[in-house]
PDB file of N, CA and C in Angstrom:
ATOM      1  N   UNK A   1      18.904   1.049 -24.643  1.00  0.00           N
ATOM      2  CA  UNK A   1      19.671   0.557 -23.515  1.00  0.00           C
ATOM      3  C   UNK A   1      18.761   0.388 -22.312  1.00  0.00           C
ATOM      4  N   UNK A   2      18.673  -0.940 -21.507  1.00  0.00           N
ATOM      5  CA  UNK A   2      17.888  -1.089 -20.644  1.00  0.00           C
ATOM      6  C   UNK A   2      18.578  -0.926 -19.253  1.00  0.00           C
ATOM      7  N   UNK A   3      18.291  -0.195 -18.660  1.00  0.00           N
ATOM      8  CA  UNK A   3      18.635   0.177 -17.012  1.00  0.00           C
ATOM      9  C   UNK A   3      18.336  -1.098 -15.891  1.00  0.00           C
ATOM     10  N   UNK A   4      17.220  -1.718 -16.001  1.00  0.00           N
ATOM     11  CA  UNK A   4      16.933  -2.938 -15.203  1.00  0.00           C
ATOM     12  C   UNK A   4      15.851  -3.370 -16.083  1.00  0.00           C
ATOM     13  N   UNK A   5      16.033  -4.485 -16.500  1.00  0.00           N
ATOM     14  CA  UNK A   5      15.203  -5.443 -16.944  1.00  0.00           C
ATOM     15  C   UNK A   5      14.785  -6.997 -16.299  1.00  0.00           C
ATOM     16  N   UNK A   6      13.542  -7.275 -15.904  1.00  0.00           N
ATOM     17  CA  UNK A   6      12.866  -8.400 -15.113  1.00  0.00           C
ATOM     18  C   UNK A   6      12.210  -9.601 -16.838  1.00  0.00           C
ATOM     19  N   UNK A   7      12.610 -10.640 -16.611  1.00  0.00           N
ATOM     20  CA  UNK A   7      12.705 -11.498 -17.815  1.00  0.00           C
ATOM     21  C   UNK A   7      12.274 -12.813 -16.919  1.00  0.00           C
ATOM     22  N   UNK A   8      11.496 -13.443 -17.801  1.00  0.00           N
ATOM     23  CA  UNK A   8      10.574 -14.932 -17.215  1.00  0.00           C
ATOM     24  C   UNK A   8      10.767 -15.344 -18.358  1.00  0.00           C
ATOM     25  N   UNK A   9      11.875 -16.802 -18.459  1.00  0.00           N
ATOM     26  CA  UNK A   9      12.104 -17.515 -19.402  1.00  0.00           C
ATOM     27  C   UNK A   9      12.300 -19.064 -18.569  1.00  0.00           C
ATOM     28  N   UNK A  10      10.954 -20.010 -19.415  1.00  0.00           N
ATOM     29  CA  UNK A  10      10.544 -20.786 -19.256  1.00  0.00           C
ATOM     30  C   UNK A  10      10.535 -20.852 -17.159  1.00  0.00           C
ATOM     31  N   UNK A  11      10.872 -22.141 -16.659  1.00  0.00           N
ATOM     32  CA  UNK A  11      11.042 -21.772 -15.151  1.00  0.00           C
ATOM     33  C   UNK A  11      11.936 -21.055 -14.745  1.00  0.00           C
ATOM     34  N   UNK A  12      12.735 -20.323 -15.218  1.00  0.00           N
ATOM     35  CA  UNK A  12      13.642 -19.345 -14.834  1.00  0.00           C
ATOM     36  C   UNK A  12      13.296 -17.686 -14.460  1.00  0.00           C
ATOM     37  N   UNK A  13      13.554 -17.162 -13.867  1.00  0.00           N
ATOM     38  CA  UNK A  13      13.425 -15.687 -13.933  1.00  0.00           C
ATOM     39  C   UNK A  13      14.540 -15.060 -13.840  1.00  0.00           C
ATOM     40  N   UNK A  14      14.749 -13.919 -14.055  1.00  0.00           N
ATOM     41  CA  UNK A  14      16.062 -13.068 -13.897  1.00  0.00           C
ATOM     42  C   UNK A  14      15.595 -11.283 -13.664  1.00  0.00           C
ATOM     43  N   UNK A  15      16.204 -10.930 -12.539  1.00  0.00           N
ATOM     44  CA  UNK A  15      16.199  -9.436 -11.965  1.00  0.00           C
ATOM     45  C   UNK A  15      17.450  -8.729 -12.622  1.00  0.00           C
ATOM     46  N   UNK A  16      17.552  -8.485 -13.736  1.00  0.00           N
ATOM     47  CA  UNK A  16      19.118  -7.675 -13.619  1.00  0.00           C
ATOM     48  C   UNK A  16      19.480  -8.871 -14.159  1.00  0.00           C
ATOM     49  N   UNK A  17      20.828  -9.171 -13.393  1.00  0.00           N
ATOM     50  CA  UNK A  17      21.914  -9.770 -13.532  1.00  0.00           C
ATOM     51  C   UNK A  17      21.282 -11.120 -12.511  1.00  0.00           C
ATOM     52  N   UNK A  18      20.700 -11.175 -11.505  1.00  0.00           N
ATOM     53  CA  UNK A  18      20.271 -12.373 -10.805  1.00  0.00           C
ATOM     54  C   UNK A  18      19.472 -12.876 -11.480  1.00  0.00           C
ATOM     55  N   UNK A  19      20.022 -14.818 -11.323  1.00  0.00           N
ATOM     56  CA  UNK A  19      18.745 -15.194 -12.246  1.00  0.00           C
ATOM     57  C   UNK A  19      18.476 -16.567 -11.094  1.00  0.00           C
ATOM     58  N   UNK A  20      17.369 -17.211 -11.140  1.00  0.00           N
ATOM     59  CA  UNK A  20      16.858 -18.339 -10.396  1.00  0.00           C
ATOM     60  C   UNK A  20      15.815 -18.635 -10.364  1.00  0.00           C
ATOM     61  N   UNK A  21      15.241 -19.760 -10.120  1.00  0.00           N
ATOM     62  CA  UNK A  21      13.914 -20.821 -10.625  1.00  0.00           C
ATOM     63  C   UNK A  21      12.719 -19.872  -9.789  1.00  0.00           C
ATOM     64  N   UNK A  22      11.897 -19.773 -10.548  1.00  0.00           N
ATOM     65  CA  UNK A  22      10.514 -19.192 -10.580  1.00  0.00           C
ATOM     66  C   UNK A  22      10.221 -19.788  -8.901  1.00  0.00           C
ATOM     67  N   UNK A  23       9.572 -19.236  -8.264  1.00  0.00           N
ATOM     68  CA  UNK A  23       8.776 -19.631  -7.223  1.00  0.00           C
ATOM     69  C   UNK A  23       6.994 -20.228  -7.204  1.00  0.00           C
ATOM     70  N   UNK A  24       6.833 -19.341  -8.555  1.00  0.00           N
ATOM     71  CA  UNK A  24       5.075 -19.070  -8.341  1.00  0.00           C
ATOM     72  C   UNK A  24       5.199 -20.080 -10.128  1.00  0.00           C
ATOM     73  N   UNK A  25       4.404 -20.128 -10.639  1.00  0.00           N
ATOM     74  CA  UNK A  25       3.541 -20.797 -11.519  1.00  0.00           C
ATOM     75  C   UNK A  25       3.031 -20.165 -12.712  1.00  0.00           C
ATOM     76  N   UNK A  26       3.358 -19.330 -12.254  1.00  0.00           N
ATOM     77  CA  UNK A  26       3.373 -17.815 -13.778  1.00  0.00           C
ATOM     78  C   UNK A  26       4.018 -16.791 -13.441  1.00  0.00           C
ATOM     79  N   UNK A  27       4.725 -16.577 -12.685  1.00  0.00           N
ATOM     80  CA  UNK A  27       5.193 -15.324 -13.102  1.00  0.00           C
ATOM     81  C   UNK A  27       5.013 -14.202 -11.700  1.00  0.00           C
ATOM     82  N   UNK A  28       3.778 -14.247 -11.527  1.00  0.00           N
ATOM     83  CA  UNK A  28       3.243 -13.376 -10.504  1.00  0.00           C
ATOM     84  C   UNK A  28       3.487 -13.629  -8.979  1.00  0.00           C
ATOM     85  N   UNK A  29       3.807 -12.288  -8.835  1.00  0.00           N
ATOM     86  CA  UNK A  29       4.081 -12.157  -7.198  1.00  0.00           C
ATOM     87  C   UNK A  29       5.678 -12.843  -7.104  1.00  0.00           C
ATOM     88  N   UNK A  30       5.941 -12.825  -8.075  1.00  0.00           N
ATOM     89  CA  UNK A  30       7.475 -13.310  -7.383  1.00  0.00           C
ATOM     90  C   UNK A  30       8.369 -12.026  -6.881  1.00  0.00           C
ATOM     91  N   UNK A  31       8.530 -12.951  -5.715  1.00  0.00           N
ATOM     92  CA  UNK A  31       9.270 -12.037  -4.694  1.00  0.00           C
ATOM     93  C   UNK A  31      10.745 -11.655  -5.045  1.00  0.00           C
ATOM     94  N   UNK A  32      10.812 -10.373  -4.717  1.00  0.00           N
ATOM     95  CA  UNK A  32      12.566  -9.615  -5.119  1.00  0.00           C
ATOM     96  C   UNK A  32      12.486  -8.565  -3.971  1.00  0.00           C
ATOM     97  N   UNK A  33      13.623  -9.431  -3.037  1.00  0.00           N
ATOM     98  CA  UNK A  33      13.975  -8.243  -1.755  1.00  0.00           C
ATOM     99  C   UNK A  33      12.528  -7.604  -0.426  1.00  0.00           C
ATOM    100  N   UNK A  34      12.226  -6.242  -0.818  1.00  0.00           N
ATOM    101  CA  UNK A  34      10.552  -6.170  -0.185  1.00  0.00           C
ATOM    102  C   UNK A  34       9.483  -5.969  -1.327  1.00  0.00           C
ATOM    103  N   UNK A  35       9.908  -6.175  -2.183  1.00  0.00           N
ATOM    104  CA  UNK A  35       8.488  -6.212  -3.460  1.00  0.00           C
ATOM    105  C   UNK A  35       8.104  -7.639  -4.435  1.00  0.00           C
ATOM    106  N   UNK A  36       7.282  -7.761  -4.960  1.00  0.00           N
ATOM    107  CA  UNK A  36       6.561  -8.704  -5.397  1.00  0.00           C
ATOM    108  C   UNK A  36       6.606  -7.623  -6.753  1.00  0.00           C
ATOM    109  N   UNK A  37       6.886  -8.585  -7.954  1.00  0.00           N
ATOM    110  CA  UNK A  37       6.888  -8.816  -9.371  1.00  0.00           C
ATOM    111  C   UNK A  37       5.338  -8.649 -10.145  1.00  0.00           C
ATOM    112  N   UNK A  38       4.808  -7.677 -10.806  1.00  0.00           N
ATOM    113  CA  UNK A  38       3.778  -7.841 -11.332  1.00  0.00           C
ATOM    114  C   UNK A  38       3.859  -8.073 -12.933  1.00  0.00           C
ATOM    115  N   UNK A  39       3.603  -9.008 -13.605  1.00  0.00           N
ATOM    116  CA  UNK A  39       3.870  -9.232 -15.087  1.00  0.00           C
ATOM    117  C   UNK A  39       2.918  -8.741 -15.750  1.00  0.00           C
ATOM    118  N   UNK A  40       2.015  -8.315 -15.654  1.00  0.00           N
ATOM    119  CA  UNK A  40       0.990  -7.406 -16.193  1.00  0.00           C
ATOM    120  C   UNK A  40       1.260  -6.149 -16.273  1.00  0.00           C
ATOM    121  N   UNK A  41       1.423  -5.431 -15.045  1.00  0.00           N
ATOM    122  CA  UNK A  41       2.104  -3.927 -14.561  1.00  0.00           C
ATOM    123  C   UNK A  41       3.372  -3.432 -15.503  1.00  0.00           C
ATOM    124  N   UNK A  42       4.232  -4.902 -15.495  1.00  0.00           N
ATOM    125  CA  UNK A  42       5.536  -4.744 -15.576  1.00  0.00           C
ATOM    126  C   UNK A  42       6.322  -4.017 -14.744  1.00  0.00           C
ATOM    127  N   UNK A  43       5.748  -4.241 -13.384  1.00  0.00           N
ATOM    128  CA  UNK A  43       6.551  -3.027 -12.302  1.00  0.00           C
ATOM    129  C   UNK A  43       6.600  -3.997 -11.460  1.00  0.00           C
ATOM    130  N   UNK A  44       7.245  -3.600  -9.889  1.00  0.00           N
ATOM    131  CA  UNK A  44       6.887  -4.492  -8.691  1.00  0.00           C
ATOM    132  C   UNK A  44       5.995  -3.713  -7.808  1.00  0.00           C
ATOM    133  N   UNK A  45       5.510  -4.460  -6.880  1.00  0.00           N
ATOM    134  CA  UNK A  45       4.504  -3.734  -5.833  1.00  0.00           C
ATOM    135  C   UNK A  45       4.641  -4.200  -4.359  1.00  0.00           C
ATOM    136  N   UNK A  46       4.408  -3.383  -3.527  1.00  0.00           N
ATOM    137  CA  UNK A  46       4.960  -3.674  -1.880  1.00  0.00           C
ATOM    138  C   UNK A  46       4.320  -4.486  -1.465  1.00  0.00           C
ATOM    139  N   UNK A  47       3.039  -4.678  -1.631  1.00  0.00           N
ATOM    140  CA  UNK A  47       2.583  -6.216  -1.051  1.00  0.00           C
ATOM    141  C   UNK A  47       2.085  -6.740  -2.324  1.00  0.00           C
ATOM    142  N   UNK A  48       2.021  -8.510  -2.021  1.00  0.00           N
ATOM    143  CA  UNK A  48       1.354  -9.534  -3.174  1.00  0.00           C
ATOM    144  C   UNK A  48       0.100  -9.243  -3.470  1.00  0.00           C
ATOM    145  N   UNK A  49       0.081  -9.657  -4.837  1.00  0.00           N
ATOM    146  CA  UNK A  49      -0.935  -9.726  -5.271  1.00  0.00           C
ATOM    147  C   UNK A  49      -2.390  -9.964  -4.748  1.00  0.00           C
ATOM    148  N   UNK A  50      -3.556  -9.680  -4.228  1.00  0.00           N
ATOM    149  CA  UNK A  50      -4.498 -10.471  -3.906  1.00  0.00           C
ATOM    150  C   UNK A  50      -5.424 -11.682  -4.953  1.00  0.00           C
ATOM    151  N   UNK A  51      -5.048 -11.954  -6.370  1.00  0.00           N
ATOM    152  CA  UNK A  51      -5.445 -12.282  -6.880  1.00  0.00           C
ATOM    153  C   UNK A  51      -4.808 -14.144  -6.814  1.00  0.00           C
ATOM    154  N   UNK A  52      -5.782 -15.106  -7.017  1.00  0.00           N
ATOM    155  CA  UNK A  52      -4.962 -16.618  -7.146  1.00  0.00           C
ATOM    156  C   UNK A  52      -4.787 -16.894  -8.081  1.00  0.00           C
ATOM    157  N   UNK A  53      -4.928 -16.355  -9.487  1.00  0.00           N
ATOM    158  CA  UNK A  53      -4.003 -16.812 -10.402  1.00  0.00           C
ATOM    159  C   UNK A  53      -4.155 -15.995 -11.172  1.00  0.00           C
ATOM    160  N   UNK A  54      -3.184 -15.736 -12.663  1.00  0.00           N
ATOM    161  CA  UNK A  54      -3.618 -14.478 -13.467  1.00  0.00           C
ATOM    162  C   UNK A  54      -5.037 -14.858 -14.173  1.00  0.00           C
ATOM    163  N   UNK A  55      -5.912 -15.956 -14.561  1.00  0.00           N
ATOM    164  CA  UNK A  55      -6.991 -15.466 -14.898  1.00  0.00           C
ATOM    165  C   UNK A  55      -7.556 -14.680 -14.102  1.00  0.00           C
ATOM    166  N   UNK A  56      -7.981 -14.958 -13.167  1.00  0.00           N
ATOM    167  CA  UNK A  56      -8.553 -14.274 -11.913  1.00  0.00           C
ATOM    168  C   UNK A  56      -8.131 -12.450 -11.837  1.00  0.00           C
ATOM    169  N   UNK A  57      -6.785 -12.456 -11.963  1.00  0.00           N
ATOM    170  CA  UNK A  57      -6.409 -10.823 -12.490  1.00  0.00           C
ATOM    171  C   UNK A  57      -6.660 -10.328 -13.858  1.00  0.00           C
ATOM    172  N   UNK A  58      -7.176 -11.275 -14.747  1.00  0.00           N
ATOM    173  CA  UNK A  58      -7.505 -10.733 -16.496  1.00  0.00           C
ATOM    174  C   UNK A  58      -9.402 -10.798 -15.837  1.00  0.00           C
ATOM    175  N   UNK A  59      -9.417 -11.727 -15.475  1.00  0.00           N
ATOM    176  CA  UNK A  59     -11.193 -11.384 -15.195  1.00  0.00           C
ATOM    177  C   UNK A  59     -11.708  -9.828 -14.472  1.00  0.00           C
ATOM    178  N   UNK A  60     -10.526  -9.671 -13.266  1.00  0.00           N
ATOM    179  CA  UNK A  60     -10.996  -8.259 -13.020  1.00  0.00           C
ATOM    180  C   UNK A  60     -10.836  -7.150 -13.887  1.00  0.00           C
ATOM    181  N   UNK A  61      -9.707  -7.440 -14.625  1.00  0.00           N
ATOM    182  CA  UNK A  61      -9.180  -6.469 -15.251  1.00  0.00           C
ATOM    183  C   UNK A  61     -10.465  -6.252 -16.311  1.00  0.00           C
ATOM    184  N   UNK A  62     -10.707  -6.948 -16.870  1.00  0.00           N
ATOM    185  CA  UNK A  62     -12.015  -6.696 -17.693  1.00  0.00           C
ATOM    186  C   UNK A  62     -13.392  -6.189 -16.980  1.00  0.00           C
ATOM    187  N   UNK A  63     -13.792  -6.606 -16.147  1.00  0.00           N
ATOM    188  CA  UNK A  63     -14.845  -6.333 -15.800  1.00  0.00           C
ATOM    189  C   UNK A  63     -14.863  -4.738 -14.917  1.00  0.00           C
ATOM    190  N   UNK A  64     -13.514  -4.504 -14.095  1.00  0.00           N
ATOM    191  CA  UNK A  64     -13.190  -2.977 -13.699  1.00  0.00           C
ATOM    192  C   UNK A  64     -12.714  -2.159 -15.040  1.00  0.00           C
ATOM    193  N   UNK A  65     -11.798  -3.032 -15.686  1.00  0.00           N
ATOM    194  CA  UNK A  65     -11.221  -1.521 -16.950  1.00  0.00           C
ATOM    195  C   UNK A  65      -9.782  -1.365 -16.321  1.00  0.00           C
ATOM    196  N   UNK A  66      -9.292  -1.466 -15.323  1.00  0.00           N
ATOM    197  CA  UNK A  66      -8.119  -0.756 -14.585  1.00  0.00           C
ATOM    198  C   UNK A  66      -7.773  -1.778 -13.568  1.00  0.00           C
ATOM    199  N   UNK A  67      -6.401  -1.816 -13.147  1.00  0.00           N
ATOM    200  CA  UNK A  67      -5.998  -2.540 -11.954  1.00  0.00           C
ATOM    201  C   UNK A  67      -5.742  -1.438 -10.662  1.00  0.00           C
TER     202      UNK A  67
END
């Protein structure tokens, strides 16, 4: 049983029960209320991302080990 589930289907996204057209281009940093969406994390986070696109967050991620 899932308590809150965040779902990215095709341009759509859905928080819960809210659903509406993607803002961003993958996924990332989409905004919900005061947090930003991380699809990697699978969590949200208080400020955006600094990264410009997810390669750019898989490149660090490899070369640090950790986000």
């Amino acid at each position: 049983m899932k308590v809150w589930s965040v779902e990215i289907d095709g341009k759509m996204v859905c928080f819960g029960e809210k659903k509406r057209k993607m803002l961003t281009s993958n996924g990332c940093n989409e905004p919900f209320r005061n947090a930003y969406w991380c699809p990697k994390r699978k969590w949200f986070q208080h400020e955006p991302c600094p990264f410009v696109n997810k390669m750019e967050c898989d490149t660090y991620l490899k070369l640090c080990g950790s986000l």
